[in-house]
PDB file of N, CA and C in Angstrom:
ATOM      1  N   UNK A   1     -28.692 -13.733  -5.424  1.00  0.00           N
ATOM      2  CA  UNK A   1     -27.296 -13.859  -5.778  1.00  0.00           C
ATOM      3  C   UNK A   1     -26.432 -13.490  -4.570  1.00  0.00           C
ATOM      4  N   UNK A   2     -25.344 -14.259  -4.009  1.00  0.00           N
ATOM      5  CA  UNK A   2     -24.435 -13.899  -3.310  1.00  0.00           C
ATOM      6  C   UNK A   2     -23.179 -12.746  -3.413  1.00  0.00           C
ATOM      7  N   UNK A   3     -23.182 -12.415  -2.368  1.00  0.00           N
ATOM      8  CA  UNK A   3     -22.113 -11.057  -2.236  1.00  0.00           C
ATOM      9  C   UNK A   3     -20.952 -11.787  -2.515  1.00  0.00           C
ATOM     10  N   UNK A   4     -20.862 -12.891  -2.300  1.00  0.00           N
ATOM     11  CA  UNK A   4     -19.323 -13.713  -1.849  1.00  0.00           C
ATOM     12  C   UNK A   4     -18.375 -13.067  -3.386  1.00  0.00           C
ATOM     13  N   UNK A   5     -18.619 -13.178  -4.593  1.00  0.00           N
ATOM     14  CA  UNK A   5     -17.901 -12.813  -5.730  1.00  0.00           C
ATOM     15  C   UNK A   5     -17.288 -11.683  -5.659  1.00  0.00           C
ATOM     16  N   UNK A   6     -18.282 -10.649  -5.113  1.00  0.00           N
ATOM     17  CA  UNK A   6     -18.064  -9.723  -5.655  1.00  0.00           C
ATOM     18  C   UNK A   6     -16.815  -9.108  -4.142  1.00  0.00           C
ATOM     19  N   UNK A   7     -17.055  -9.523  -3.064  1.00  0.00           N
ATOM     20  CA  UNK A   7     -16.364  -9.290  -1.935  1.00  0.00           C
ATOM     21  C   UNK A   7     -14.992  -9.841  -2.214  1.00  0.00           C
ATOM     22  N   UNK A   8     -15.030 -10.945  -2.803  1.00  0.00           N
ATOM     23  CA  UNK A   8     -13.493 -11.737  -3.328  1.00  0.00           C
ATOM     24  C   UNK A   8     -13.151 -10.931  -4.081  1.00  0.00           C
ATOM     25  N   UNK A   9     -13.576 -10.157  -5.459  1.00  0.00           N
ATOM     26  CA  UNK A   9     -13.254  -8.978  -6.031  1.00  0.00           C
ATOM     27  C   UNK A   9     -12.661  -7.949  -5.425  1.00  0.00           C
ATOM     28  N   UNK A  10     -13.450  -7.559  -4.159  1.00  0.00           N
ATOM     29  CA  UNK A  10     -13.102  -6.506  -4.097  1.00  0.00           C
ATOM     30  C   UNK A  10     -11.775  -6.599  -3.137  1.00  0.00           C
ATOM     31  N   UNK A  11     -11.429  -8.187  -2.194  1.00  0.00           N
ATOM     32  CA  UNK A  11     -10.888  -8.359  -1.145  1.00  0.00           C
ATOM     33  C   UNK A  11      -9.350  -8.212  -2.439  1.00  0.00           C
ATOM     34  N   UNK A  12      -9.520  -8.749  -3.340  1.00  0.00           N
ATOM     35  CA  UNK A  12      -8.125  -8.867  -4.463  1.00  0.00           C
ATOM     36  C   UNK A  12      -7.898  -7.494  -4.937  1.00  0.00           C
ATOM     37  N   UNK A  13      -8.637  -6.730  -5.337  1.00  0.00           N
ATOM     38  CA  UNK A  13      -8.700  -5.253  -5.761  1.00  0.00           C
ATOM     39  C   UNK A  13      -7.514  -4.495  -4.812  1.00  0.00           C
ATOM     40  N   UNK A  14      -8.056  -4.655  -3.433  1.00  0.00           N
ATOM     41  CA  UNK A  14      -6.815  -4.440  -2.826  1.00  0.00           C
ATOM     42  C   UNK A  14      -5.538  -4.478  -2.381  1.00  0.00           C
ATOM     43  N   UNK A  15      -5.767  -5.727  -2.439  1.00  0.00           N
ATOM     44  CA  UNK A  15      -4.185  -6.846  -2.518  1.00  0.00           C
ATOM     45  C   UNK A  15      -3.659  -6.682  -2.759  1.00  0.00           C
ATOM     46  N   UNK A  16      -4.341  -6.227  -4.543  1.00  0.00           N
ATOM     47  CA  UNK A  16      -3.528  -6.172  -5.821  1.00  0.00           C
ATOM     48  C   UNK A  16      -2.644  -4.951  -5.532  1.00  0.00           C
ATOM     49  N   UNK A  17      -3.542  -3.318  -4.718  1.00  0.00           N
ATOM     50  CA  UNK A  17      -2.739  -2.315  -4.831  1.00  0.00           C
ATOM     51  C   UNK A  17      -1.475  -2.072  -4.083  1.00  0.00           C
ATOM     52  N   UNK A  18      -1.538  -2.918  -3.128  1.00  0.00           N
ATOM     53  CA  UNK A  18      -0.677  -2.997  -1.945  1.00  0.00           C
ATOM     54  C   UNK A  18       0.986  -2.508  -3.335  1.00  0.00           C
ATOM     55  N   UNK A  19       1.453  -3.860  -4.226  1.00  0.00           N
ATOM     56  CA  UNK A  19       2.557  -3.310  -4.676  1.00  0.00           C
ATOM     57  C   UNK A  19       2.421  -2.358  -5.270  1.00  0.00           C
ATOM     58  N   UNK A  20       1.403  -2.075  -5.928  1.00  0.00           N
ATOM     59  CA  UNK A  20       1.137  -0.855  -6.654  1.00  0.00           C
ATOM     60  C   UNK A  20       1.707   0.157  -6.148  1.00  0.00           C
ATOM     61  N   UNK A  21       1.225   0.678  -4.762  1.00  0.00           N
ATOM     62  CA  UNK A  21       1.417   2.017  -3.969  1.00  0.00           C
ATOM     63  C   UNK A  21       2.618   1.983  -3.718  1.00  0.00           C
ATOM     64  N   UNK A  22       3.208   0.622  -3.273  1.00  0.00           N
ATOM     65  CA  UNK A  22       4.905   0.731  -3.034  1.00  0.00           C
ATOM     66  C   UNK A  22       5.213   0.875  -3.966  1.00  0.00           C
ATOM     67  N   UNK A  23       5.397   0.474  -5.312  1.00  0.00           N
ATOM     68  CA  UNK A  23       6.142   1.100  -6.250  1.00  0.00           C
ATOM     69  C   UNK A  23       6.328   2.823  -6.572  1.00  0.00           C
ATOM     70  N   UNK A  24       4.885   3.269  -6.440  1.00  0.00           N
ATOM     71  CA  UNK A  24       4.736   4.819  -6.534  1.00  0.00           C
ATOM     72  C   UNK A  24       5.301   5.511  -6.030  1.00  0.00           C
ATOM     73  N   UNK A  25       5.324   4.737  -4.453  1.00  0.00           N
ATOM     74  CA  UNK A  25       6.242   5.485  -3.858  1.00  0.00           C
ATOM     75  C   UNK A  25       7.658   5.273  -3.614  1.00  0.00           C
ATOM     76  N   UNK A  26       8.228   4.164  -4.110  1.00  0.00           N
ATOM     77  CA  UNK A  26       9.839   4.273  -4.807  1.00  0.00           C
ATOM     78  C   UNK A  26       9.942   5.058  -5.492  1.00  0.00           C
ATOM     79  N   UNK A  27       9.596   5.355  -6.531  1.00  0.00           N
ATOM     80  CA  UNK A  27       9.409   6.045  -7.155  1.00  0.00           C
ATOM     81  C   UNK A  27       9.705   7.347  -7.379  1.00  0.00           C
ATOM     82  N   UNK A  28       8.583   7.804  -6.070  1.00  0.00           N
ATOM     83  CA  UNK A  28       8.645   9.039  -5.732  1.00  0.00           C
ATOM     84  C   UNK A  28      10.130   9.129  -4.368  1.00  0.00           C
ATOM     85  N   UNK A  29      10.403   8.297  -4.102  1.00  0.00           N
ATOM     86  CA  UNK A  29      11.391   8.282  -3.212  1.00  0.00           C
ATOM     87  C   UNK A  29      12.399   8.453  -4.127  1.00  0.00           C
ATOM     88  N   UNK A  30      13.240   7.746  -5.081  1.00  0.00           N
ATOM     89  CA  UNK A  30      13.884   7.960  -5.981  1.00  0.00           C
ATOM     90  C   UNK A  30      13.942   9.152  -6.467  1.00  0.00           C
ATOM     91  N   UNK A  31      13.205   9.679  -6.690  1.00  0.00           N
ATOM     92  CA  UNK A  31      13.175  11.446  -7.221  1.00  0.00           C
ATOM     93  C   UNK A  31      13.542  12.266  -6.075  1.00  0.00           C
ATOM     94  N   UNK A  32      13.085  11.984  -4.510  1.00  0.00           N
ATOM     95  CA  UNK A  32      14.013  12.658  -3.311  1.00  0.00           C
ATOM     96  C   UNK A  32      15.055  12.103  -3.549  1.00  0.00           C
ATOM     97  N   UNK A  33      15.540  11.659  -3.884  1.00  0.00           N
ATOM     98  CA  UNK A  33      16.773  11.180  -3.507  1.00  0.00           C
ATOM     99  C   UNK A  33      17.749  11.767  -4.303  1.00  0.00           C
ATOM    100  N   UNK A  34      17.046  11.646  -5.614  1.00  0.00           N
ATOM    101  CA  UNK A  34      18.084  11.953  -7.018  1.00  0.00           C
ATOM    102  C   UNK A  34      17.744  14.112  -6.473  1.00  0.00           C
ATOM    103  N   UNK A  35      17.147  14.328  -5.962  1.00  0.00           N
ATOM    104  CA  UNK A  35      16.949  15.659  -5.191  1.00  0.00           C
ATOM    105  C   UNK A  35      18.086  16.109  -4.261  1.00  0.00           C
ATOM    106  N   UNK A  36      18.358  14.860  -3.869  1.00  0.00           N
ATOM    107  CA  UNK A  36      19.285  15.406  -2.346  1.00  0.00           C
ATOM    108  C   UNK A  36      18.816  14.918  -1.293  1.00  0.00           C
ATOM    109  N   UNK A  37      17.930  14.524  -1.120  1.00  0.00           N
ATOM    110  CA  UNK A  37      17.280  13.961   0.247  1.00  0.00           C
ATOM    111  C   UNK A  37      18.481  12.914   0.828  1.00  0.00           C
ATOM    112  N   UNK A  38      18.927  12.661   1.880  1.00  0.00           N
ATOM    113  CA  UNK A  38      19.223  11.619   2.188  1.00  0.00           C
ATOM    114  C   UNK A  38      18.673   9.790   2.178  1.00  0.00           C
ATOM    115  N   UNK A  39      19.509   9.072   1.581  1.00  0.00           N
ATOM    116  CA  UNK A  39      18.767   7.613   1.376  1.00  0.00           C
ATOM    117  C   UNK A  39      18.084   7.394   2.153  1.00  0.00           C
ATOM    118  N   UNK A  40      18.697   7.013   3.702  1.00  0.00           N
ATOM    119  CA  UNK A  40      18.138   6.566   4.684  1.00  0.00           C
ATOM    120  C   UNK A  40      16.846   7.408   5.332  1.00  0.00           C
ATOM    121  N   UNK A  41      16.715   8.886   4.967  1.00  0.00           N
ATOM    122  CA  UNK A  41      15.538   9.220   5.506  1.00  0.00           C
ATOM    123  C   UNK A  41      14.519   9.176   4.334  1.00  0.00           C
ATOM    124  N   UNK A  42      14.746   8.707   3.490  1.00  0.00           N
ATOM    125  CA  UNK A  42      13.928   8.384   2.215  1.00  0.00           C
ATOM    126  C   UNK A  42      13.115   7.263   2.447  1.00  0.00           C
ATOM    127  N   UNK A  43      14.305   6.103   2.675  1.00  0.00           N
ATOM    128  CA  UNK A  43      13.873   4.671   3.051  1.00  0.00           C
ATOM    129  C   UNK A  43      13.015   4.758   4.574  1.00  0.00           C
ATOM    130  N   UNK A  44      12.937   5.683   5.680  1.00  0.00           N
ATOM    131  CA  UNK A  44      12.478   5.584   6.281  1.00  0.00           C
ATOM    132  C   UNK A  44      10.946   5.707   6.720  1.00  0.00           C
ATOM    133  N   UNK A  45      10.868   7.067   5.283  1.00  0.00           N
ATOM    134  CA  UNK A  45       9.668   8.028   5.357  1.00  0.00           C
ATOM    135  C   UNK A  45       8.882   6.439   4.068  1.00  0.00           C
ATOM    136  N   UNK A  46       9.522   5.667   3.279  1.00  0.00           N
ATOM    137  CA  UNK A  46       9.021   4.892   2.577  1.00  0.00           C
ATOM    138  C   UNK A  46       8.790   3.804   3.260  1.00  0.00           C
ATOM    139  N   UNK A  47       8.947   3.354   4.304  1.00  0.00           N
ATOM    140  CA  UNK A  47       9.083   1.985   4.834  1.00  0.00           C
ATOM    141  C   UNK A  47       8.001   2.643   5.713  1.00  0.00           C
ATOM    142  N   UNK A  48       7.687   3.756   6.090  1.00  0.00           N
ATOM    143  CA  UNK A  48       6.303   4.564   7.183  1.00  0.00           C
ATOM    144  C   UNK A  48       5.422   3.894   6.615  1.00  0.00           C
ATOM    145  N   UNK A  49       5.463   4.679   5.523  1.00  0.00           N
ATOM    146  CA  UNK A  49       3.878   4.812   4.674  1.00  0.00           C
ATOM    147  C   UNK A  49       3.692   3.627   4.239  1.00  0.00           C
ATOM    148  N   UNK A  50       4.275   2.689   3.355  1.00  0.00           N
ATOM    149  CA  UNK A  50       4.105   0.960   3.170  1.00  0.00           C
ATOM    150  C   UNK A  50       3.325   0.256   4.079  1.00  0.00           C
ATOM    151  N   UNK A  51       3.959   0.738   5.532  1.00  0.00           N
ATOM    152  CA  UNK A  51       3.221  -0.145   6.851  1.00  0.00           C
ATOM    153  C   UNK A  51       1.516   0.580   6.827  1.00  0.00           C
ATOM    154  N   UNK A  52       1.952   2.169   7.129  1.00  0.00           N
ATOM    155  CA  UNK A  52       0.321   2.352   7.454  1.00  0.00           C
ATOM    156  C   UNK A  52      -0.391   2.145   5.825  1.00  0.00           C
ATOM    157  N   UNK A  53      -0.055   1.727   5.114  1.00  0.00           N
ATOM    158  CA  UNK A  53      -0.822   1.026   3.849  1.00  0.00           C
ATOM    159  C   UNK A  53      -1.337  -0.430   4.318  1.00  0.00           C
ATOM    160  N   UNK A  54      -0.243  -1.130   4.608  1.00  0.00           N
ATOM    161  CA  UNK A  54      -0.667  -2.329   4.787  1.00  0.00           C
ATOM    162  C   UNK A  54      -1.572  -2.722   5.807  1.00  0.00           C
ATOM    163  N   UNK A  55      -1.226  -1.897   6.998  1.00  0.00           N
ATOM    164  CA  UNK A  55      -2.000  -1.750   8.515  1.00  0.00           C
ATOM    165  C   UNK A  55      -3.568  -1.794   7.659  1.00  0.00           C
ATOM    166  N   UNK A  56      -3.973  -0.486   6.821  1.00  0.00           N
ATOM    167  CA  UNK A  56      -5.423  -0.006   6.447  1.00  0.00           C
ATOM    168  C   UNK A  56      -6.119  -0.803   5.617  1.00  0.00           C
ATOM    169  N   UNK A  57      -5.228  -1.611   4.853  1.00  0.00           N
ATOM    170  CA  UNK A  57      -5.723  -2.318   3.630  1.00  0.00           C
ATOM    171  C   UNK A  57      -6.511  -3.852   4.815  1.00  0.00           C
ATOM    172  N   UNK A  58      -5.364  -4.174   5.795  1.00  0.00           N
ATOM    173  CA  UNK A  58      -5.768  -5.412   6.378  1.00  0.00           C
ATOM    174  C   UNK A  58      -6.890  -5.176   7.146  1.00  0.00           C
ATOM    175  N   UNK A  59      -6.943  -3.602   7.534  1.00  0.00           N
ATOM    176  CA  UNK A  59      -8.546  -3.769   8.619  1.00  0.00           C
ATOM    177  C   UNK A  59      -9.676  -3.267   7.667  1.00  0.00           C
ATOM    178  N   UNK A  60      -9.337  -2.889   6.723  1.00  0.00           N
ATOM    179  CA  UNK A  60     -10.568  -2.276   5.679  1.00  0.00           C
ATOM    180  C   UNK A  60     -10.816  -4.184   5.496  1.00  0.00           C
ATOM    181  N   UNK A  61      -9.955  -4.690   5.002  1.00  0.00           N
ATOM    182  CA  UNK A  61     -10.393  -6.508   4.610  1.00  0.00           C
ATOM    183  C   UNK A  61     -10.974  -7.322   5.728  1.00  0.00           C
ATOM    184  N   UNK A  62     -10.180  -6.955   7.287  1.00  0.00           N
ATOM    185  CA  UNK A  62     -10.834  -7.398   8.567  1.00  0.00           C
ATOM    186  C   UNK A  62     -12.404  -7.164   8.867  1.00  0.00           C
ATOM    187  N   UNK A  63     -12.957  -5.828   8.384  1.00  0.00           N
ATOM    188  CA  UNK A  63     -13.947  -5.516   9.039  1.00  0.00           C
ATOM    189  C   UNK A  63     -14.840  -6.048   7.742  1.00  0.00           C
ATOM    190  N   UNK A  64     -14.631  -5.618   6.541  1.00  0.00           N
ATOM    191  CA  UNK A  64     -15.828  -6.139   5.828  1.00  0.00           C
ATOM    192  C   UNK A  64     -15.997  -7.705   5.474  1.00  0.00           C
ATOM    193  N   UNK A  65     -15.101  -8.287   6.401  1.00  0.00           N
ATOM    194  CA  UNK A  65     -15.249  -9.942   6.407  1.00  0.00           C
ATOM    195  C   UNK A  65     -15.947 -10.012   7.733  1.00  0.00           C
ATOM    196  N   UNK A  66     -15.933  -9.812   8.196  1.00  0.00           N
ATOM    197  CA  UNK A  66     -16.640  -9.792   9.715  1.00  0.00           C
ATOM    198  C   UNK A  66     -18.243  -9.643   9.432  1.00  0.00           C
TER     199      UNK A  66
END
Protein backbone atom coordinates (compact mmCIF):
# COMPACT_ATOMS: atom_id res chain seq x y z
CA UNK A 1 0.00 0.00 0.00
CA UNK A 2 1.20 3.50 -0.75
CA UNK A 3 2.16 6.31 1.67
CA UNK A 4 0.79 8.80 -0.96
CA UNK A 5 -2.92 8.93 1.08
CA UNK A 6 -1.92 9.09 4.00
CA UNK A 7 0.94 11.97 3.32
CA UNK A 8 -1.99 13.96 1.43
CA UNK A 9 -3.71 13.55 4.87
CA UNK A 10 -1.33 14.57 6.66
CA UNK A 11 0.01 17.46 4.03
CA UNK A 12 -4.06 18.89 4.56
CA UNK A 13 -3.99 18.26 8.39
CA UNK A 14 -1.79 21.09 8.31
CA UNK A 15 -3.11 23.43 5.95
CA UNK A 16 -6.10 23.01 7.59
CA UNK A 17 -4.40 24.44 10.98
CA UNK A 18 -2.72 27.27 9.49
CA UNK A 19 -6.37 29.37 10.04
CA UNK A 20 -6.95 27.61 12.96
CA UNK A 21 -3.84 29.04 14.90
CA UNK A 22 -4.57 32.50 13.43
CA UNK A 23 -7.77 32.62 14.75
CA UNK A 24 -6.49 31.56 18.37
CA UNK A 25 -4.43 33.93 18.22
CA UNK A 26 -6.87 36.87 17.38
CA UNK A 27 -8.31 35.85 19.77
CA UNK A 28 -5.93 35.89 22.20
CA UNK A 29 -4.84 39.24 20.75
CA UNK A 30 -8.27 40.62 21.29
CA UNK A 31 -8.15 39.87 24.98
CA UNK A 32 -4.60 42.08 24.98
CA UNK A 33 -6.15 44.46 23.66
CA UNK A 34 -9.52 44.59 25.46
CA UNK A 35 -6.45 44.49 28.44
CA UNK A 36 -4.78 47.60 27.37
CA UNK A 37 -2.18 46.45 25.19
CA UNK A 38 -1.78 48.70 22.40
CA UNK A 39 -3.49 47.62 18.81
CA UNK A 40 -0.61 48.04 16.82
CA UNK A 41 1.78 46.12 19.08
CA UNK A 42 -0.84 43.44 19.25
CA UNK A 43 -1.13 43.31 15.46
CA UNK A 44 2.50 43.17 15.35
CA UNK A 45 3.35 40.46 17.93
CA UNK A 46 0.19 38.62 15.76
CA UNK A 47 1.37 39.16 12.31
CA UNK A 48 5.16 37.58 14.05
CA UNK A 49 3.83 34.49 15.01
CA UNK A 50 1.31 33.84 11.78
CA UNK A 51 4.60 34.13 9.62
CA UNK A 52 6.85 31.85 11.79
CA UNK A 53 3.65 29.45 11.59
CA UNK A 54 3.48 29.59 8.11
CA UNK A 55 7.44 29.64 7.54
CA UNK A 56 7.27 25.91 9.79
CA UNK A 57 4.20 24.47 8.42
CA UNK A 58 5.80 25.05 4.64
CA UNK A 59 9.23 23.35 5.52
CA UNK A 60 7.73 20.61 7.80
CA UNK A 61 5.51 20.02 4.08
CA UNK A 62 8.95 20.84 2.04
CA UNK A 63 10.98 18.25 3.67
CA UNK A 64 8.59 15.36 4.01
CA UNK A 65 7.83 15.74 0.22
CA UNK A 66 11.31 15.55 -0.64
Amino acid sequence: MSDLPRKAMTRTAKLAALPLGFAGRATIGLGKRIGGRPADVVASELQQQTAEQLFKVLGELKDSHA
